[in-house]
N, C-alpha and C. Protein backbone atom coordinates (compact mmCIF):
# COMPACT_ATOMS: atom_id res chain seq x y z
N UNK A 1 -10.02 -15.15 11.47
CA UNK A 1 -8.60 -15.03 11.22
C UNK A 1 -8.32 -13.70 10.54
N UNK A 2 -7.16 -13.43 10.54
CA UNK A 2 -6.40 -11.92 10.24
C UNK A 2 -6.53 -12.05 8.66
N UNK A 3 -7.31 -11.00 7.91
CA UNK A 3 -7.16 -11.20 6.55
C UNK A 3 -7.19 -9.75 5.83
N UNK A 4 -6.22 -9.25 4.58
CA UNK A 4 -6.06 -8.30 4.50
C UNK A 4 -6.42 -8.43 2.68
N UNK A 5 -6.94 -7.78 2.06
CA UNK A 5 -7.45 -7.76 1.13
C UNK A 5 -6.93 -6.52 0.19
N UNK A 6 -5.98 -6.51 -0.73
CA UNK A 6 -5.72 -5.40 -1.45
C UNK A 6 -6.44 -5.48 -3.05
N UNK A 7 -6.63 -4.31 -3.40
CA UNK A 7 -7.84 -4.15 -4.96
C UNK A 7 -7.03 -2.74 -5.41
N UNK A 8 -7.50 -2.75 -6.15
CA UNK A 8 -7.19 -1.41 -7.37
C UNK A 8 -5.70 -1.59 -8.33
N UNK A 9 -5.57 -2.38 -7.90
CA UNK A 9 -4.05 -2.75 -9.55
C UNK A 9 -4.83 -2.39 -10.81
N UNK A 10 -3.52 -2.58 -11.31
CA UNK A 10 -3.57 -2.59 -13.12
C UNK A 10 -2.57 -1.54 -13.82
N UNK A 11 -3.30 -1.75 -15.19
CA UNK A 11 -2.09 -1.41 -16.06
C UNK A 11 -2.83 -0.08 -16.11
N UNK A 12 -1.57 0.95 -15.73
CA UNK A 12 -1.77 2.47 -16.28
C UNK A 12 -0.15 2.96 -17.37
N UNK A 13 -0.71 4.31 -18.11
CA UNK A 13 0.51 5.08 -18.40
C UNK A 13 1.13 5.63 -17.49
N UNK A 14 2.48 5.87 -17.98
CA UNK A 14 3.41 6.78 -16.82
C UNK A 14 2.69 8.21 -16.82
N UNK A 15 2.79 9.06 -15.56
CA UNK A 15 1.88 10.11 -15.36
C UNK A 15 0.46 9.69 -14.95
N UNK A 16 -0.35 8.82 -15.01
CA UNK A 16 -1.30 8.41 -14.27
C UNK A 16 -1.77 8.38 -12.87
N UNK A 17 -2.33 8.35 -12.32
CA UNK A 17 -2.59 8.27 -10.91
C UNK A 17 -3.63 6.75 -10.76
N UNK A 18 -3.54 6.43 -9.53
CA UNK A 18 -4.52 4.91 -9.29
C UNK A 18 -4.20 4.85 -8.04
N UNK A 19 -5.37 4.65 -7.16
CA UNK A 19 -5.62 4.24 -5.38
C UNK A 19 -5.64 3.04 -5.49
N UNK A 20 -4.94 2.12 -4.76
CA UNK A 20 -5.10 0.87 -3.76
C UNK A 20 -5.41 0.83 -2.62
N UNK A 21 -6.87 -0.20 -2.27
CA UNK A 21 -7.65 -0.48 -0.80
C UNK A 21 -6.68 -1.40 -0.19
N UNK A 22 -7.38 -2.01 0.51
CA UNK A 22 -6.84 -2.76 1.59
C UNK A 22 -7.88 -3.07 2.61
N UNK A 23 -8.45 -4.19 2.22
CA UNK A 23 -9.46 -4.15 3.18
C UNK A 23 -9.05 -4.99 4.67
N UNK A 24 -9.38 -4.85 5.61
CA UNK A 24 -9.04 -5.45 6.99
C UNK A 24 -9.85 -6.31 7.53
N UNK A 25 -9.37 -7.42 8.08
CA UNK A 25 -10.92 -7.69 8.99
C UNK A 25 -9.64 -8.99 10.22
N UNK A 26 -10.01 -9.38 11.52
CA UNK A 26 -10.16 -10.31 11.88
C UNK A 26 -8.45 -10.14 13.35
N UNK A 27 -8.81 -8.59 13.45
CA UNK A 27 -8.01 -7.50 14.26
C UNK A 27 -8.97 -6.28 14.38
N UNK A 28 -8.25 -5.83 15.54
CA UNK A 28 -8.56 -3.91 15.91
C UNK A 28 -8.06 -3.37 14.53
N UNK A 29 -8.29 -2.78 14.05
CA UNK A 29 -7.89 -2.54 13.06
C UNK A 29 -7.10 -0.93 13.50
N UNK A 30 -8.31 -0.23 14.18
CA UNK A 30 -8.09 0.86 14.65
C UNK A 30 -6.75 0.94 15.64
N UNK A 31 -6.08 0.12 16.25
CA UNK A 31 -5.30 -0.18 17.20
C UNK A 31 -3.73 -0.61 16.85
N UNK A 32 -3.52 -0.38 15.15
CA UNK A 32 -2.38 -1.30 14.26
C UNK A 32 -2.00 0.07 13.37
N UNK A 33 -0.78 -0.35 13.52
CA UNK A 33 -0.24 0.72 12.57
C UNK A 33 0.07 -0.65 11.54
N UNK A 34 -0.04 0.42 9.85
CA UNK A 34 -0.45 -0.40 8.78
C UNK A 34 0.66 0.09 8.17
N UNK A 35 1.12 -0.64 6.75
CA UNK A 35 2.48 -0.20 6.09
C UNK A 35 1.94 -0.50 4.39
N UNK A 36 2.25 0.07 3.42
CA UNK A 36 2.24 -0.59 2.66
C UNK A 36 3.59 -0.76 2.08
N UNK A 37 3.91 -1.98 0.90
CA UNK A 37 5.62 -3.16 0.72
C UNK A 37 4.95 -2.91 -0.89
N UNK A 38 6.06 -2.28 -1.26
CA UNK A 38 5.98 -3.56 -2.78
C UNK A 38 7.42 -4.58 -2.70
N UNK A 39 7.27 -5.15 -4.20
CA UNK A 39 8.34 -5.56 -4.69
C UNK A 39 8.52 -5.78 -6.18
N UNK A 40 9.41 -5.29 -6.74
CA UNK A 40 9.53 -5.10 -7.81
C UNK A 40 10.54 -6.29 -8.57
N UNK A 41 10.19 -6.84 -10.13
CA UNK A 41 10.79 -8.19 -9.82
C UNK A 41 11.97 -8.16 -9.77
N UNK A 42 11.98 -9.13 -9.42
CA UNK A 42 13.60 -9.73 -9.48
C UNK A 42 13.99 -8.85 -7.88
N UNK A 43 13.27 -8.27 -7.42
CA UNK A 43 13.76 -7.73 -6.04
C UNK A 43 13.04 -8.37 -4.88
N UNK A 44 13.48 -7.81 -3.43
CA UNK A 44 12.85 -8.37 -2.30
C UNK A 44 12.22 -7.12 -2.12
N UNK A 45 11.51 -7.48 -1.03
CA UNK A 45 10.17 -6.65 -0.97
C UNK A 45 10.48 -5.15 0.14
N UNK A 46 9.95 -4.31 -0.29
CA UNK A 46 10.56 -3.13 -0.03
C UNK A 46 9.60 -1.46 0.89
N UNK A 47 10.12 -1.20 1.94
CA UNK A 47 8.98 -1.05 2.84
C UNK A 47 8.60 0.62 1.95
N UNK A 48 7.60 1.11 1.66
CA UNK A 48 7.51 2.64 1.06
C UNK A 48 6.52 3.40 1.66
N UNK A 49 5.20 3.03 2.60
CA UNK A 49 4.98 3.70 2.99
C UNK A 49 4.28 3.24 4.68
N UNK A 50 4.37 4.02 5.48
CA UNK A 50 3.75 3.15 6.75
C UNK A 50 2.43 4.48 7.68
N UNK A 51 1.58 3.85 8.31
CA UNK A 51 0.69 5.40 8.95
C UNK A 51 0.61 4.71 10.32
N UNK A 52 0.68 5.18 11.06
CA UNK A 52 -0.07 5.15 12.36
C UNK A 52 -1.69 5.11 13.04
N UNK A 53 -2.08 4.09 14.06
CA UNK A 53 -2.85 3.49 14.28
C UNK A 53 -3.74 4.62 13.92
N UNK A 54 -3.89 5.92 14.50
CA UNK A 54 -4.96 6.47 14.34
C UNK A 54 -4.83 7.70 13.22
N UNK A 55 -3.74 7.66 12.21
CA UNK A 55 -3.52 8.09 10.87
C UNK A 55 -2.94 9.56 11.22
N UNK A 56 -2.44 9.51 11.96
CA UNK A 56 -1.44 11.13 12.29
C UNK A 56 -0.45 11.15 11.83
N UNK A 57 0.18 10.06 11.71
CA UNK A 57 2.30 9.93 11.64
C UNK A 57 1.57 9.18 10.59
N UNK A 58 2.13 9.13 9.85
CA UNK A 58 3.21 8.81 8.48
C UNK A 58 4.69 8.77 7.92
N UNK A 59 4.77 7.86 7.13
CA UNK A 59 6.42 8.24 6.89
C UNK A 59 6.47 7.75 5.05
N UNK A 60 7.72 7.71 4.21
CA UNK A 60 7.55 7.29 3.03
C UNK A 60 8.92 6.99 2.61
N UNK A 61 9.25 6.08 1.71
CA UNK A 61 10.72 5.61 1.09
C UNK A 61 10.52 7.20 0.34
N UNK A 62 12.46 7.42 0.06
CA UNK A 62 12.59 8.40 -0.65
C UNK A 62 12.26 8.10 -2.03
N UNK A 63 11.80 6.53 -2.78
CA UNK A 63 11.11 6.44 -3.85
C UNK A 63 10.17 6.93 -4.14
N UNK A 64 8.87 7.08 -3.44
CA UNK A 64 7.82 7.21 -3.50
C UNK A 64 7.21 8.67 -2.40
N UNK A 65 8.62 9.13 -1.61
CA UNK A 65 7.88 10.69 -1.13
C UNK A 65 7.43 11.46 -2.42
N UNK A 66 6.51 12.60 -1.86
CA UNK A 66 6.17 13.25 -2.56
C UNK A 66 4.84 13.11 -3.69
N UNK A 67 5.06 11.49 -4.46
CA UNK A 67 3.98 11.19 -5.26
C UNK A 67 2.88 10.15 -4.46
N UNK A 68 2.82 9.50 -3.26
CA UNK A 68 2.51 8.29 -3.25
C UNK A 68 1.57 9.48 -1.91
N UNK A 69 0.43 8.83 -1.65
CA UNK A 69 -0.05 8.85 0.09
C UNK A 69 -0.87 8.12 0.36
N UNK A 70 -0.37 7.86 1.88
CA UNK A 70 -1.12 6.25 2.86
C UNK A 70 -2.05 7.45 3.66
N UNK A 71 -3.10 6.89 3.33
CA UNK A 71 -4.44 6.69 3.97
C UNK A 71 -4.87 5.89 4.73
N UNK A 72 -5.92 6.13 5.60
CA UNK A 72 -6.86 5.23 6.26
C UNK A 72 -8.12 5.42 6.72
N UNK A 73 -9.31 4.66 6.84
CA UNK A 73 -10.45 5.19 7.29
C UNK A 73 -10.64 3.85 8.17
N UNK A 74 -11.11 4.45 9.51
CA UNK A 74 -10.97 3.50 10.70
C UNK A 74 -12.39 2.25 10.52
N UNK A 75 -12.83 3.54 10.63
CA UNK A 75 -14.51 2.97 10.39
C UNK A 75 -15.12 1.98 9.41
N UNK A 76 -14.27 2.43 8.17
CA UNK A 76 -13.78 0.99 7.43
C UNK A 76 -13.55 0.18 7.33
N UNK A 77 -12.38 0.27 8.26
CA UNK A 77 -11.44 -1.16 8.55
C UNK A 77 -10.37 -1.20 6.97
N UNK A 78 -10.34 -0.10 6.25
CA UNK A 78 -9.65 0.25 5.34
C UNK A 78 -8.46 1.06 5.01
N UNK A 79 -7.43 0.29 4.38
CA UNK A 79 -6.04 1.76 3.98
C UNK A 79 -6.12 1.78 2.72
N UNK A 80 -5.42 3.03 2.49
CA UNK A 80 -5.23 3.28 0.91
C UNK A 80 -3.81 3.77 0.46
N UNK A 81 -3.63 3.95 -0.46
CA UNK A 81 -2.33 4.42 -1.38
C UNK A 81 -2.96 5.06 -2.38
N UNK A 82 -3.03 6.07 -2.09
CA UNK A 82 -2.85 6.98 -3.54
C UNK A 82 -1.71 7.21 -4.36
N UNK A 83 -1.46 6.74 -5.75
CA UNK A 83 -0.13 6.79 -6.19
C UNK A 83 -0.58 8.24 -7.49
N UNK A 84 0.42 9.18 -7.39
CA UNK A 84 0.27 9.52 -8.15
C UNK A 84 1.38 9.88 -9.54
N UNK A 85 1.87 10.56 -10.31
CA UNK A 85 2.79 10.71 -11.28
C UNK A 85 3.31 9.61 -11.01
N UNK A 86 2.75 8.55 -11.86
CA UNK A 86 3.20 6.86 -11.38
C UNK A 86 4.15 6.95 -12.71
N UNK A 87 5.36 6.47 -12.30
CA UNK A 87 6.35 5.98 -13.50
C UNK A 87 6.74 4.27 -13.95
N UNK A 88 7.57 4.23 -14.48
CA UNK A 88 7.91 2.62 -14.97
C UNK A 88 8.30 2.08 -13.75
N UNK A 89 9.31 2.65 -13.09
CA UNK A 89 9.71 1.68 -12.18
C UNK A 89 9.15 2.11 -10.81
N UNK A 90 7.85 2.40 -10.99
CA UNK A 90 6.40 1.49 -9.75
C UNK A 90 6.06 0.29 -10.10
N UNK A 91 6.17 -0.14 -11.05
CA UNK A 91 5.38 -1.15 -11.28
C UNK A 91 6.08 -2.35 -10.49
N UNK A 92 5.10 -2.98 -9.91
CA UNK A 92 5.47 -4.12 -8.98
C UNK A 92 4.57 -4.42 -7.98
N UNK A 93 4.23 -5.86 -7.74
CA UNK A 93 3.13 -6.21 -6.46
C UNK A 93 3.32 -5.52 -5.50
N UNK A 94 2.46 -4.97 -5.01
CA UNK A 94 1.95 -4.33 -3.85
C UNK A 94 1.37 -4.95 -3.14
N UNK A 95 1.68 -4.87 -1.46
CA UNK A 95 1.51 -5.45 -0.35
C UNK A 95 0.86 -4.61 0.73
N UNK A 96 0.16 -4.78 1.48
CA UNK A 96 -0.43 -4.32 2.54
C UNK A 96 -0.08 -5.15 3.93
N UNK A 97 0.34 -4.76 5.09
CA UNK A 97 0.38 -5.44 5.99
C UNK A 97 0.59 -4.33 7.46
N UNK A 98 -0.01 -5.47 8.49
CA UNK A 98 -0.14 -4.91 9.58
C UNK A 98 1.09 -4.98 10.11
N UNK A 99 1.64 -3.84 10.86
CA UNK A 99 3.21 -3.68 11.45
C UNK A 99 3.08 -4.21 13.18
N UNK A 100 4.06 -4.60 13.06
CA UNK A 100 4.70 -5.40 13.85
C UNK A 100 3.85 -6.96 13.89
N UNK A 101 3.40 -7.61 13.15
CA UNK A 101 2.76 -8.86 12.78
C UNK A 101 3.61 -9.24 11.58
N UNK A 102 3.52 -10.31 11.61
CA UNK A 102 4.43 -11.19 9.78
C UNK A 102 2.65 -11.46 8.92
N UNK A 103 1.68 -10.15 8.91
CA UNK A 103 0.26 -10.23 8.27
C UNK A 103 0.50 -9.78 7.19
N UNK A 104 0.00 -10.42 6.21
CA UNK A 104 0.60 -9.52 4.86
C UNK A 104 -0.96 -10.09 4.01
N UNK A 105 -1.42 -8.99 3.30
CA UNK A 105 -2.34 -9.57 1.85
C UNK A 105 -1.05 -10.49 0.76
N UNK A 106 -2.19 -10.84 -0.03
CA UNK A 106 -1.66 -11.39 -0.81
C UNK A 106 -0.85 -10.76 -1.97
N UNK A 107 -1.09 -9.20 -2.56
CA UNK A 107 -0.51 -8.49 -3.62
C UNK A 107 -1.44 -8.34 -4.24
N UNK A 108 -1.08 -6.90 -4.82
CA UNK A 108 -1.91 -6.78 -6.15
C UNK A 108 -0.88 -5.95 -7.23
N UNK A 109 -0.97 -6.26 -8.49
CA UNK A 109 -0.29 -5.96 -9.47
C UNK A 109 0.14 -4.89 -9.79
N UNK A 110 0.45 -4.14 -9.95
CA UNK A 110 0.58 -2.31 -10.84
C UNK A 110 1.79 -2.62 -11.54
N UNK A 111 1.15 -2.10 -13.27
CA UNK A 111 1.78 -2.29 -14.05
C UNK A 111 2.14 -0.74 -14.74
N UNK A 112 3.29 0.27 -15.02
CA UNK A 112 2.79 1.08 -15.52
C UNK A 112 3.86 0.92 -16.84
N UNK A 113 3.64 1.44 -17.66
CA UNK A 113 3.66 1.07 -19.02
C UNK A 113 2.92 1.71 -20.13
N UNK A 114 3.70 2.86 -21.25
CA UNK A 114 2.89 2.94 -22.38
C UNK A 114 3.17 2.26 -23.50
């Protein structure tokens, strides 16, 4: 079955940087364009960054252009998010999911906060 695995949360200061995986398995992986969602509380979930199957195209919410970048390594079966000059209002579960599927991980936390 389709299972998507996100890691690297936690609590950083504002100005920090921190990568989130995403591990894949139980699809082409290579064959899916991937997105990553947060949601921040009290909000619905919010699309910020998405790459293409074989990691050429990219795109990004005007929240997160500039500081944030979606990665992927095929061979992996892995995406990433590099977040960087992370401020207060990043903080919020982060989602990984395969586009055009309703596949989503479960979340992982980012808290930023001094």
């Amino acid at each position: 079955q389709v299972q998507l695995v996100e890691s690297g949360g936690g609590l950083v200061q504002p100005g920090a940087s921190l990568t989130l995986t995403c591990v894949a398995s139980g699809f082409p992986f290579r064959d899916s364009g991937m997105s990553w969602y947060r949601q921040r509380p009290g909000e619905g979930r919010e699309l910020i960054a998405q790459i293409g199957n074989m990691g050429h195209n990219s795109d990004y919410s005007d929240s997160v252009k500039d500081r944030f970048l979606i990665l992927r390594n095929n061979g992996l079966n892995t995406l990433y998010l590099q977040m960087n000059n992370l401020k207060p209002e990043d903080t919020a579960v982060y989602f990984c999911k395969r586009n055009q599927y309703q596949q989503w991980g479960r979340g992982i936390q980012v808290t930023v906060s001094s």
